[in-house]
Protein backbone atom coordinates (compact mmCIF):
# COMPACT_ATOMS: atom_id res chain seq x y z
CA UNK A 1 -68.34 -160.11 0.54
CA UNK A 2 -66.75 -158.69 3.67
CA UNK A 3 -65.80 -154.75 3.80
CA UNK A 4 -62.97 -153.32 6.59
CA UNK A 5 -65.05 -150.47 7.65
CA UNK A 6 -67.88 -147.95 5.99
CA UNK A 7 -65.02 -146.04 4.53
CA UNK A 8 -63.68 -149.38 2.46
CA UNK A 9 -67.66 -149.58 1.72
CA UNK A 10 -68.13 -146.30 0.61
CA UNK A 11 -64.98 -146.80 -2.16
CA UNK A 12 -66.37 -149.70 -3.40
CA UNK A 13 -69.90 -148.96 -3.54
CA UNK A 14 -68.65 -145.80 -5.48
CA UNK A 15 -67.05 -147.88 -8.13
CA UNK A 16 -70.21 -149.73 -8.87
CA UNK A 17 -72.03 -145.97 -9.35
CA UNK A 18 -69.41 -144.01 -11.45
CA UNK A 19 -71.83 -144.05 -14.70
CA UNK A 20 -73.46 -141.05 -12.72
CA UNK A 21 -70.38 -139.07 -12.99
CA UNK A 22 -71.43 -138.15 -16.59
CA UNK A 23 -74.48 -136.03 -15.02
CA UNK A 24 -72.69 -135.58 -11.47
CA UNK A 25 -74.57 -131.92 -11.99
CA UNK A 26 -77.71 -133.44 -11.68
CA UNK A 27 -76.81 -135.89 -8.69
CA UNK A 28 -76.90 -135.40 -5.06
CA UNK A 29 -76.17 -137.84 -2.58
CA UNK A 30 -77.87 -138.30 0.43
CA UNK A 31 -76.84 -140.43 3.28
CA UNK A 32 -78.71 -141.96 5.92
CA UNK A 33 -77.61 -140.71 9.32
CA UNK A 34 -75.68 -142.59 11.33
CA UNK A 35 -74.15 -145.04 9.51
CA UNK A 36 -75.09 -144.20 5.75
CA UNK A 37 -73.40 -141.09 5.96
CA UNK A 38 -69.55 -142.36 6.25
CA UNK A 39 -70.46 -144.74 3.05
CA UNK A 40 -72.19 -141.85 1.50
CA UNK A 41 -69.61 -139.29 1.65
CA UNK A 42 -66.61 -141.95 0.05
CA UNK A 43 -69.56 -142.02 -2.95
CA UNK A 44 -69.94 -138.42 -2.98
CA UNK A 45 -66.46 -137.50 -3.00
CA UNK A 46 -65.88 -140.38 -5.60
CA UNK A 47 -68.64 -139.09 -8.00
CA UNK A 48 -67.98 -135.30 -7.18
CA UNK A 49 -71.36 -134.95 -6.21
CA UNK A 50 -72.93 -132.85 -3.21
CA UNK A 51 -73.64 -134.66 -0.37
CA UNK A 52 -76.61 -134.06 2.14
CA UNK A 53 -78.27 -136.22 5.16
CA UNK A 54 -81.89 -137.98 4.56
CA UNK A 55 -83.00 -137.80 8.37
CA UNK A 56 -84.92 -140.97 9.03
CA UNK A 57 -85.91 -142.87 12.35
CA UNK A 58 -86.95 -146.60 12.98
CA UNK A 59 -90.42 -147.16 14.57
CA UNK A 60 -89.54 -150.28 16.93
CA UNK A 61 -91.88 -152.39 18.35
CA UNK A 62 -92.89 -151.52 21.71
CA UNK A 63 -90.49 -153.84 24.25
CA UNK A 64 -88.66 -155.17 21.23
CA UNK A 65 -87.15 -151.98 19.80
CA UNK A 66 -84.52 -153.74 17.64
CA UNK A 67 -87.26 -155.23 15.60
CA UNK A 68 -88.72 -152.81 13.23
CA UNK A 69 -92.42 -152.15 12.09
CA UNK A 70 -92.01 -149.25 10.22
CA UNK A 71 -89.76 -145.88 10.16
CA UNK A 72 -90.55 -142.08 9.85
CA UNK A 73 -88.72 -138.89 8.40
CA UNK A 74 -88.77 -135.37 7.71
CA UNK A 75 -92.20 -133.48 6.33
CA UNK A 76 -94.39 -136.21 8.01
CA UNK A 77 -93.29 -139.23 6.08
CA UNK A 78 -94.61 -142.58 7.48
CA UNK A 79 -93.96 -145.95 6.39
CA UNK A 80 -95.54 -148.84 8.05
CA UNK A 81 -94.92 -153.04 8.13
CA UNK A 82 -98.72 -153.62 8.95
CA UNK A 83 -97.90 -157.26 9.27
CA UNK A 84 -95.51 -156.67 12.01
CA UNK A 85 -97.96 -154.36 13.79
CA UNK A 86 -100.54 -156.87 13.62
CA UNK A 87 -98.55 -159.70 14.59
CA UNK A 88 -96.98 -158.10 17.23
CA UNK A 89 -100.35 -156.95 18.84
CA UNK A 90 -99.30 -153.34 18.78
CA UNK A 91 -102.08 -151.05 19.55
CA UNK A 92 -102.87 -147.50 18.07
CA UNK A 93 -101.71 -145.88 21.41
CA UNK A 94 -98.57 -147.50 21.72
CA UNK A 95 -97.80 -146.72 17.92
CA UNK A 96 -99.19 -143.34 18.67
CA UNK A 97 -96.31 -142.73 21.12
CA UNK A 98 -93.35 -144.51 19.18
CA UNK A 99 -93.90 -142.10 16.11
CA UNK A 100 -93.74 -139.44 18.99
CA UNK A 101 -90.98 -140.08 20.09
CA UNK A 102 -89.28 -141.06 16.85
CA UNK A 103 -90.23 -137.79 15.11
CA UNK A 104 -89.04 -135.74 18.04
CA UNK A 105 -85.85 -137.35 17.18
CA UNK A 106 -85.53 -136.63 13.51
CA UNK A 107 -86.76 -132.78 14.41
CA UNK A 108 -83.22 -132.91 16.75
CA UNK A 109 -81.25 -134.89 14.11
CA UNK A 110 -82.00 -132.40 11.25
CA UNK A 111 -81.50 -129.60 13.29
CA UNK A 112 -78.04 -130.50 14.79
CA UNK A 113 -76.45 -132.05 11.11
CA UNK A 114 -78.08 -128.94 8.95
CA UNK A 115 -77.54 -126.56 11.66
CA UNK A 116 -79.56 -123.92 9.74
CA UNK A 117 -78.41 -124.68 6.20
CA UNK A 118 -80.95 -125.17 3.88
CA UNK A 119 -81.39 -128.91 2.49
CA UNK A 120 -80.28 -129.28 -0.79
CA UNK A 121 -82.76 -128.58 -3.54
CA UNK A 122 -83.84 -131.86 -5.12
CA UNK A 123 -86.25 -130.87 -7.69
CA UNK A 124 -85.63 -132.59 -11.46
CA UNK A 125 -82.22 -133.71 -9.58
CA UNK A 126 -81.13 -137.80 -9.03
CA UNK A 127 -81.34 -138.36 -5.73
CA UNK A 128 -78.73 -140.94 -4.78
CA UNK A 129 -79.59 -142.06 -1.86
CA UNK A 130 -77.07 -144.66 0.41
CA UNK A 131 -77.31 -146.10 3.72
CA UNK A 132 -74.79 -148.89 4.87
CA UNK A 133 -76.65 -151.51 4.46
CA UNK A 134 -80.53 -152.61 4.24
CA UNK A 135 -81.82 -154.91 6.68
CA UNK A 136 -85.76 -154.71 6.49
CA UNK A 137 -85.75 -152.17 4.23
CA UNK A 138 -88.47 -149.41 6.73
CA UNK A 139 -85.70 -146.45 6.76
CA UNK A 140 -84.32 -147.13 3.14
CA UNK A 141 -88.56 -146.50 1.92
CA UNK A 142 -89.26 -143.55 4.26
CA UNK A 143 -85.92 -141.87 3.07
CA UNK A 144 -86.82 -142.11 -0.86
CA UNK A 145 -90.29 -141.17 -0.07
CA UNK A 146 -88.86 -138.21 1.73
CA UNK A 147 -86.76 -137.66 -2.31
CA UNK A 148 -89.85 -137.79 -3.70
CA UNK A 149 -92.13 -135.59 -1.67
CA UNK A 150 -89.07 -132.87 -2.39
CA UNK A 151 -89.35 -133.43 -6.36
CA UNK A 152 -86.50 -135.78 -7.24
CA UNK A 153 -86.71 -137.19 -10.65
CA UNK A 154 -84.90 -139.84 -10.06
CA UNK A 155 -84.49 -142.09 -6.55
CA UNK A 156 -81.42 -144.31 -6.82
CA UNK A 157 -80.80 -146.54 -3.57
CA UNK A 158 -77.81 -147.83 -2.94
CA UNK A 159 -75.72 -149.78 0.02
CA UNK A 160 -72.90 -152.50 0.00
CA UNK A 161 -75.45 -155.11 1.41
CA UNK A 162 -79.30 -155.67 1.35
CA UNK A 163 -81.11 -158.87 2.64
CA UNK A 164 -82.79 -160.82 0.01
CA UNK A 165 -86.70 -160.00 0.81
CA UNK A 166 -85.92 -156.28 1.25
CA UNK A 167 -83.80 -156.48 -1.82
CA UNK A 168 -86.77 -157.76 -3.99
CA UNK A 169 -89.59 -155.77 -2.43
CA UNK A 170 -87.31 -152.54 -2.92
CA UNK A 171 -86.38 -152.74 -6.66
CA UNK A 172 -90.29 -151.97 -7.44
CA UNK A 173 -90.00 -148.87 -5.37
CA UNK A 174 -87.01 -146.83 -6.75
CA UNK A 175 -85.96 -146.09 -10.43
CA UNK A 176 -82.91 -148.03 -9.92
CA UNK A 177 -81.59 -150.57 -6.85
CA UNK A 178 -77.48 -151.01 -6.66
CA UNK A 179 -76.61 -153.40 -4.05
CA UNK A 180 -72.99 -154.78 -4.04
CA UNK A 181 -74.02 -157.77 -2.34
CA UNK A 182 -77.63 -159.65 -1.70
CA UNK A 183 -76.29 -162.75 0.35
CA UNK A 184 -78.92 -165.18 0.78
CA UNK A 185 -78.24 -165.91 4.46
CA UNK A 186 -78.63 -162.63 6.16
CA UNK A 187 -79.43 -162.04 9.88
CA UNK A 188 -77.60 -158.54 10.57
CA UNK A 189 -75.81 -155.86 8.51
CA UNK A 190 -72.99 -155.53 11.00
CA UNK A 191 -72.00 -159.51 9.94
CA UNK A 192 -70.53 -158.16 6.75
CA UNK A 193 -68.35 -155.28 8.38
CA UNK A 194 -65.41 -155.99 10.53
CA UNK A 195 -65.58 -152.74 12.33
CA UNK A 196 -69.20 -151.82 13.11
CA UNK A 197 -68.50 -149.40 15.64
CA UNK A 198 -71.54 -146.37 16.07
CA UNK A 199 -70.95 -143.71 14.12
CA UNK A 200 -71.81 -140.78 16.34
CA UNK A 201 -73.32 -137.25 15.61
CA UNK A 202 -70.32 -135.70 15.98
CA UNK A 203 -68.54 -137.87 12.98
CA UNK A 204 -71.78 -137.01 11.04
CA UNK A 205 -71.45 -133.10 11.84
CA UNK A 206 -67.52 -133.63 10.73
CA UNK A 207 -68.09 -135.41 7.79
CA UNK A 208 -70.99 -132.97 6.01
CA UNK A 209 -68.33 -130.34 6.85
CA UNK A 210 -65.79 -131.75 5.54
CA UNK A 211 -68.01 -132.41 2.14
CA UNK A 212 -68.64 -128.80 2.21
CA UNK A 213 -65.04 -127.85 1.76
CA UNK A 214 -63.20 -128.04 -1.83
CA UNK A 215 -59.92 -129.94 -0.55
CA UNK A 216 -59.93 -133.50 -0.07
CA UNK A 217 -60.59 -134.33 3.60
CA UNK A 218 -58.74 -136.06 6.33
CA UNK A 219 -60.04 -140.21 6.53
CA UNK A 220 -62.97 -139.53 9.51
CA UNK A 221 -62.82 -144.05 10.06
CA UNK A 222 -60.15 -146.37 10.03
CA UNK A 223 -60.02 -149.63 10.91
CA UNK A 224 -59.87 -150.96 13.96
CA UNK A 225 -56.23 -151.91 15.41
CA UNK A 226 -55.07 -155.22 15.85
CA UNK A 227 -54.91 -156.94 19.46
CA UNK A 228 -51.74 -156.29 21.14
CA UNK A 229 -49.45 -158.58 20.92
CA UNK A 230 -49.94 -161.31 23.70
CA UNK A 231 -53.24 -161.30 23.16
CA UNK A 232 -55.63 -164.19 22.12
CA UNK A 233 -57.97 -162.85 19.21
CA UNK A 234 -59.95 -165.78 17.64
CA UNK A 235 -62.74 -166.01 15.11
CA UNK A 236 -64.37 -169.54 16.46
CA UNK A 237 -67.14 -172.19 15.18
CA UNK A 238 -68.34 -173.47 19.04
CA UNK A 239 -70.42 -176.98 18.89
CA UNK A 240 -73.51 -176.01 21.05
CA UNK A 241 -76.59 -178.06 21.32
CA UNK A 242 -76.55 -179.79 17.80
CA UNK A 243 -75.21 -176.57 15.84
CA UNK A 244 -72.20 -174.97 15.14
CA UNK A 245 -72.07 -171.59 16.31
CA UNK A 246 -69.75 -168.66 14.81
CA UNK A 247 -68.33 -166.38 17.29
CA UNK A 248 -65.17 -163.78 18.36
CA UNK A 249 -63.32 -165.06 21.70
CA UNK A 250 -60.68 -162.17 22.61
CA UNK A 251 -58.74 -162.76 25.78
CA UNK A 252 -55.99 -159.98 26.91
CA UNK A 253 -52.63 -160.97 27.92
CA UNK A 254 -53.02 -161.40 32.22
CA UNK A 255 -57.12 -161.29 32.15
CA UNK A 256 -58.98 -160.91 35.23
CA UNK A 257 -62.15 -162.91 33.68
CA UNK A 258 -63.88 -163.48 30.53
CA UNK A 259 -67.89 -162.08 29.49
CA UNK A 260 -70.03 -164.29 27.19
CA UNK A 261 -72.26 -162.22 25.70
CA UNK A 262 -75.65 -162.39 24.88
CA UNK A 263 -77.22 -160.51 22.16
CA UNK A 264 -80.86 -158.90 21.56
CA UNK A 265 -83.67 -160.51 18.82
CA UNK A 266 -83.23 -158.93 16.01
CA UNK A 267 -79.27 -158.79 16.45
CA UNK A 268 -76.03 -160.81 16.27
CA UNK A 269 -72.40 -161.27 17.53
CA UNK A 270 -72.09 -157.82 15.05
CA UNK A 271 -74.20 -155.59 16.88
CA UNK A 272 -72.21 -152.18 17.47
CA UNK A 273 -73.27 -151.67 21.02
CA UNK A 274 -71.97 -155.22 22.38
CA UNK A 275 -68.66 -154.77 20.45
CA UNK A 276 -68.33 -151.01 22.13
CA UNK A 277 -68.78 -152.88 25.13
CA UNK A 278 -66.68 -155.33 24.85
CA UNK A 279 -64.00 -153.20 23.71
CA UNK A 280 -64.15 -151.26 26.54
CA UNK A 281 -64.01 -154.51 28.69
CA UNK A 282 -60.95 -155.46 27.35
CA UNK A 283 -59.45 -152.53 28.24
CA UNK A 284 -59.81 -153.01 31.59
CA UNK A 285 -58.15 -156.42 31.27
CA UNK A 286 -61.69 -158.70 30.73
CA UNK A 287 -61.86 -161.12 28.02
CA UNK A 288 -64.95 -161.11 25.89
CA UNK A 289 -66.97 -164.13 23.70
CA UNK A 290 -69.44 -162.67 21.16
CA UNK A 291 -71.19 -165.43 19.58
CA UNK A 292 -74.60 -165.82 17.66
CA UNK A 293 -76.93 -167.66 19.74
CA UNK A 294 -78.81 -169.52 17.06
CA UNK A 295 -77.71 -170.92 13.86
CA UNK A 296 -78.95 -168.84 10.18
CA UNK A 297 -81.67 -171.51 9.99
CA UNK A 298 -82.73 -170.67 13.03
CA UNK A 299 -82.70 -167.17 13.22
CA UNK A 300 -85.52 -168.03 10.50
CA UNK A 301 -87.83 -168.91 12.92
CA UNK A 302 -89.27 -166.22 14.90
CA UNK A 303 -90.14 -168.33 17.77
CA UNK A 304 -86.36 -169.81 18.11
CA UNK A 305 -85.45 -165.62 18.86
CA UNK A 306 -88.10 -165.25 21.43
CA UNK A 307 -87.08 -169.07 23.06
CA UNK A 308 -85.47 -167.78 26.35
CA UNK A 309 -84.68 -171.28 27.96
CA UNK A 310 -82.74 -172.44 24.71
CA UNK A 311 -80.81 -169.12 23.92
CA UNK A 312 -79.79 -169.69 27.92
CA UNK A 313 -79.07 -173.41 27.09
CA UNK A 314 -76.69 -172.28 24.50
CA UNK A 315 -75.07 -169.32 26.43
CA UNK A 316 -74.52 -172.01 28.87
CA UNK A 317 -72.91 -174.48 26.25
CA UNK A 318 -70.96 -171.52 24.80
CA UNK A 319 -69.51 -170.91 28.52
CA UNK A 320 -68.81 -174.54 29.06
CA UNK A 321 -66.95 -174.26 25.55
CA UNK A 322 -64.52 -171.54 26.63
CA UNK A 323 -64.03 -172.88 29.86
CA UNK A 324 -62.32 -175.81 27.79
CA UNK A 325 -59.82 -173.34 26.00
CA UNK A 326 -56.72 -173.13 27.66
CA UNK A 327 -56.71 -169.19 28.05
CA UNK A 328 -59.54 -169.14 30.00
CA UNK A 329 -59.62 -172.31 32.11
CA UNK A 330 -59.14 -170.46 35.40
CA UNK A 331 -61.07 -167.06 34.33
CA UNK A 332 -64.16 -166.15 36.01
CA UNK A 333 -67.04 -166.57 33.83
CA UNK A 334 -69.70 -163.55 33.96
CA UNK A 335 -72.88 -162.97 31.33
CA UNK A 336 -73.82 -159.70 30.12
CA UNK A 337 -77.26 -159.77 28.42
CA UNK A 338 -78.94 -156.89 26.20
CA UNK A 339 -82.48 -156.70 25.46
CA UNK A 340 -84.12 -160.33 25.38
CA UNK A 341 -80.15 -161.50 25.48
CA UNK A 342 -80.18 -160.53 29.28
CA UNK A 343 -82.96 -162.56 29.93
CA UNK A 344 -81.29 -165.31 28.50
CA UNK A 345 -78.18 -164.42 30.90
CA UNK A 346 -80.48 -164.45 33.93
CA UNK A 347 -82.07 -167.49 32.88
CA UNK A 348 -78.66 -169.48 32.44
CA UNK A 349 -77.06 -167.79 35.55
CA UNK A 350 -79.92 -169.64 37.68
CA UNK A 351 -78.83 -172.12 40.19
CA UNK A 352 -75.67 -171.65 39.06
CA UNK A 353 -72.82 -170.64 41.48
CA UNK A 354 -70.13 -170.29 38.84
CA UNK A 355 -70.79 -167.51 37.40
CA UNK A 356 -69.12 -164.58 39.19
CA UNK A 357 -71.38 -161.41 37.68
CA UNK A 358 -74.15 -160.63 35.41
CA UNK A 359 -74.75 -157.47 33.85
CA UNK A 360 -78.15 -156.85 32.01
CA UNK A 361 -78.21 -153.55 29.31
CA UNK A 362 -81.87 -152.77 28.85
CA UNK A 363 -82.82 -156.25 29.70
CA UNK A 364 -85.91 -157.92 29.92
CA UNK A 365 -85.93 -159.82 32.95
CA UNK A 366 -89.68 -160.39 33.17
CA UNK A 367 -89.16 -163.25 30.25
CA UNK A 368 -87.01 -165.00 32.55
CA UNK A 369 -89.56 -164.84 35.36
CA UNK A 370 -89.67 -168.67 36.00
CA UNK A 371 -85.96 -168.49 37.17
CA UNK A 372 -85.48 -165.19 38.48
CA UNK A 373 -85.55 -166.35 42.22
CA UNK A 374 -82.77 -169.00 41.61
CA UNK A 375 -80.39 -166.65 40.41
CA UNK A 376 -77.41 -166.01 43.07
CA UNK A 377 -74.69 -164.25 40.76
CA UNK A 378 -73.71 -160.34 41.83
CA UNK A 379 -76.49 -158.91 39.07
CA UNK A 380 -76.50 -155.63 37.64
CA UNK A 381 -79.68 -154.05 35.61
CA UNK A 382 -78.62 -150.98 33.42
CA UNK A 383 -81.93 -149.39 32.29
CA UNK A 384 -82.28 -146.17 30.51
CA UNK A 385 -84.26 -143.05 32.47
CA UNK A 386 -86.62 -142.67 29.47
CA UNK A 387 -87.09 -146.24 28.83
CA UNK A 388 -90.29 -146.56 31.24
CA UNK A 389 -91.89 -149.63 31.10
CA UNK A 390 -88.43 -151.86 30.86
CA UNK A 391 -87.24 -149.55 33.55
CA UNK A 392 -90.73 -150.85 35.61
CA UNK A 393 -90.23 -154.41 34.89
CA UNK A 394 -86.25 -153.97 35.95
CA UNK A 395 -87.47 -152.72 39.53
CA UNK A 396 -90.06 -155.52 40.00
CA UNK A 397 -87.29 -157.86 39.03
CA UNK A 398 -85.04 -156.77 41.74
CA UNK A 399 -86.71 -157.83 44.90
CA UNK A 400 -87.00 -161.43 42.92
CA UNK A 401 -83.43 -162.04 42.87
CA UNK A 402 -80.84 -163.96 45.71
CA UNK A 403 -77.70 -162.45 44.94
CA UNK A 404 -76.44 -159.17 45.48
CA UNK A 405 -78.54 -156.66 42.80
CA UNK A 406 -78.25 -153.20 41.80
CA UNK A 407 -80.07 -151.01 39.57
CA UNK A 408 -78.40 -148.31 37.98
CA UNK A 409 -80.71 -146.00 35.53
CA UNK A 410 -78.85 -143.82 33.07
CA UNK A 411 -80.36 -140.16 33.08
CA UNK A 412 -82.25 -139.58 29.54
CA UNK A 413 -81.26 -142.79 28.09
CA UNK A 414 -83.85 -144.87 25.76
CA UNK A 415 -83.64 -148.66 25.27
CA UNK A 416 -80.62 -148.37 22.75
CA UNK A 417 -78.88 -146.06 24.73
CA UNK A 418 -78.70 -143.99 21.50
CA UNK A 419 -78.22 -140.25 23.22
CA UNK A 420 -74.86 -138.85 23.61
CA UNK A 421 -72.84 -140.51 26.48
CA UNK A 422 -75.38 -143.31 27.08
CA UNK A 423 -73.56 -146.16 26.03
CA UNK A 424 -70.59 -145.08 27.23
CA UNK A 425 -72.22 -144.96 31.13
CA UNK A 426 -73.53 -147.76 30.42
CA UNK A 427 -70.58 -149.73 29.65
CA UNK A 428 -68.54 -148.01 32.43
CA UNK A 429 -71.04 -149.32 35.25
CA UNK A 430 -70.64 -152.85 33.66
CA UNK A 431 -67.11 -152.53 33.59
CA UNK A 432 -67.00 -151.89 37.26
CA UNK A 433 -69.08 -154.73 37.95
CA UNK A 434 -67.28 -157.07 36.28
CA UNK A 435 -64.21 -155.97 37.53
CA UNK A 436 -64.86 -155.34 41.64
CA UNK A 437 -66.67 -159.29 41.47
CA UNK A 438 -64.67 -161.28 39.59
CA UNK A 439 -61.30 -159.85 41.46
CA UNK A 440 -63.61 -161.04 44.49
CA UNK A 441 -63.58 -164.75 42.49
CA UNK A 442 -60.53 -164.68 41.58
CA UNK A 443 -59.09 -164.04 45.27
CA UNK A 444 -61.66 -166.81 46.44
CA UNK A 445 -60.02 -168.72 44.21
């Protein structure tokens, strides 16, 4: 099952919870900010229920942020993976200052979406609460522990799409479960959405305002536009080293060059951040090829995600793939690499004098340490100001490398680039990159 956007989620997942309407009085929905909330308030506004924000924040594992260990909310709430924290050899100090800094951020979430309104009182009330989908299932437990703690009765989770293990481990944990869909392949919630995009705080802010008022409100998402005509949009299946590898290859009408892109562990050719990046590389006449880097079976196998030489060995075979189509023969090919993706990009631009640029977004270039010196291609590292120890392994990684290198840090940013205007700096300094050296290819052409 597919959904257009969280709005086209939020209707559906609505229909499946209508039953409630016959004690809507007793309900109260509560979505999970960002993303829950656009889902939640189509169900609240379905069910006529009130709708209010669980604040909740993912604890991510120290240099691997995307992958979670556990997740913390309001009034002190922990949950913990332990077997993620062991495995990953996190130590009390460094999980000591992840639940720092996550709490600081729920303290600044609550505060901006409530904005001095009381919560909602939950006591002898359902709590309904909906995210937009449930990956390992950390913030979906801390935010119905947080129901709890306030009194609720009842705790009913629900979201369009859960993965399987989450799905079963869940359904002990909450009165009632409602999932539209429990596929059993499952690698990323963003695979099941065709737009993804970041909802921001502002959309949050509108939308709990807009849930406040009696009148129906204005749609707050839409779908995203088709490509202009002229354009090539593909969804493709690429043969790369003995697997077939699903992917979106977008090419504007007169494009200067084309980006592969490599994602994160932990994330796929869905992830929210990449597309925003992408998009706003098309705009400035790039091409862009977001593709998963391992197949579902692999994804399985924790050691395939952390395999930096053969996630470079297929960004390679993916580049060599799109070199083939006829849109892009004569483009200049450039990597941009996020996270354990960018070390990948480094890795595969080594010794390699055909790729015209390489941008890395909070990237990891210590894991491509072997290769670092052989790597000639105009690179860019984008690190975030508040993202220390990446930001320390970014400036020993400069002096390693042939080609022309700069670092740019973005003021306040963390590894996601989460806070206001991060992403978007972000994405302009790769932009430029990719645009001032692949014109330079392109006239040395």
């Amino acid at each position: 099952m597919g959904y257009d956007n969280r709005r086209d989620a939020g209707c559906r997942l609505a229909s499946r919870l209508r039953r409630l309407t016959v004690h809507s009085d007793e309900v109260v929905t509560l979505g999970l900010p960002r993303g829950g909330v656009p889902v939640a308030f189509e169900v609240a506004r379905a069910l006529g229920t009130p709708l209010d924000v669980l604040v909740v924040r993912k604890l991510g594992v120290p240099f691997q942020p995307e992958l979670a260990m556990g997740a913390v909310g309001e009034d002190g709430v922990l949950i913990l993976n332990e077997r993620i924290v062991r495995s990953a050899h996190v130590s009390e100090a460094e999980l000591g200052e992840v639940e720092r800094q996550a709490r600081v951020e729920v303290r600044r979430r609550a505060e901006r979406f409530r904005r001095g309104s009381p919560r909602l009182p939950l006591t002898g009330r359902t709590a309904l609460v909906v995210d937009d989908g449930i990956a390992t299932g950390a913030t979906a437990r801390a935010a119905c522990a947080i129901a709890r703690v306030h009194g609720a009765a009842r705790v009913v989770l629900a979201a369009p799409v859960c993965a399987p293990e989450s799905f079963q481990a869940l359904r002990s944990e909450v009165d009632e479960l409602v999932c539209l869909d429990v596929p059993p392949r499952f690698v990323a919630v963003g695979e099941f959405y065709r737009d993804f995009r970041q909802t921001t705080d502002d959309e949050v802010e509108s939308l709990l305002e807009q849930a406040r008022r009696p009148a129906p409100p204005a749609v707050a998402v839409v779908a995203s536009s088709p490509a202009p005509a002229g354009d090539l949009h593909e969804v493709v299946k690429m043969p790369v080293g003995g697997v077939s590898l699903p992917g979106h290859l977008t090419v504007p009408e007169h494009a200067r060059g084309l980006v592969v892109f490599a994602h994160g562990s932990g994330s796929s050719r869905h992830s929210p951040r990449n597309r925003y990046v992408a998009r706003v590389l098309r705009e400035a006449g790039l091409g862009t090829l977001l593709f998963d880097l391992l197949s579902a079976d692999e994804e399985l196998d924790r050691s395939a995600v952390f395999d930096i030489e053969l996630l470079a060995e297929r960004l390679v075979g993916a580049a060599r793939w799109a070199r083939a189509v006829p849109d892009c023969r004569d483009l200049p090919i450039g990597y941009f690499g996020a996270s354990t993706g960018a070390a990948a990009a480094l890795w595969a631009a080594a010794g390699d004098p055909g790729v015209a640029a390489v941008v890395s977004r909070g990237g990891r270039p210590d894991l491509a340490a072997p290769r670092l010196g052989e790597v000639v291609a105009p690179t860019l590292l984008i690190v975030g100001g508040d993202d220390l120890p990446v930001l320390e392994l970014n400036r020993r990684a400069m002096g390693r490398l042939r080609g022309p290198a700069r670092l740019v840090v973005v003021p306040g940013a963390t590894h996601l680039f989460e806070e206001p205007g991060a992403l978007e700096q972000a994405a302009a300094a790769g932009r430029d990159w990719f645009v001032e050296h692949m014109t330079v290819r392109a006239a040395a052409g």
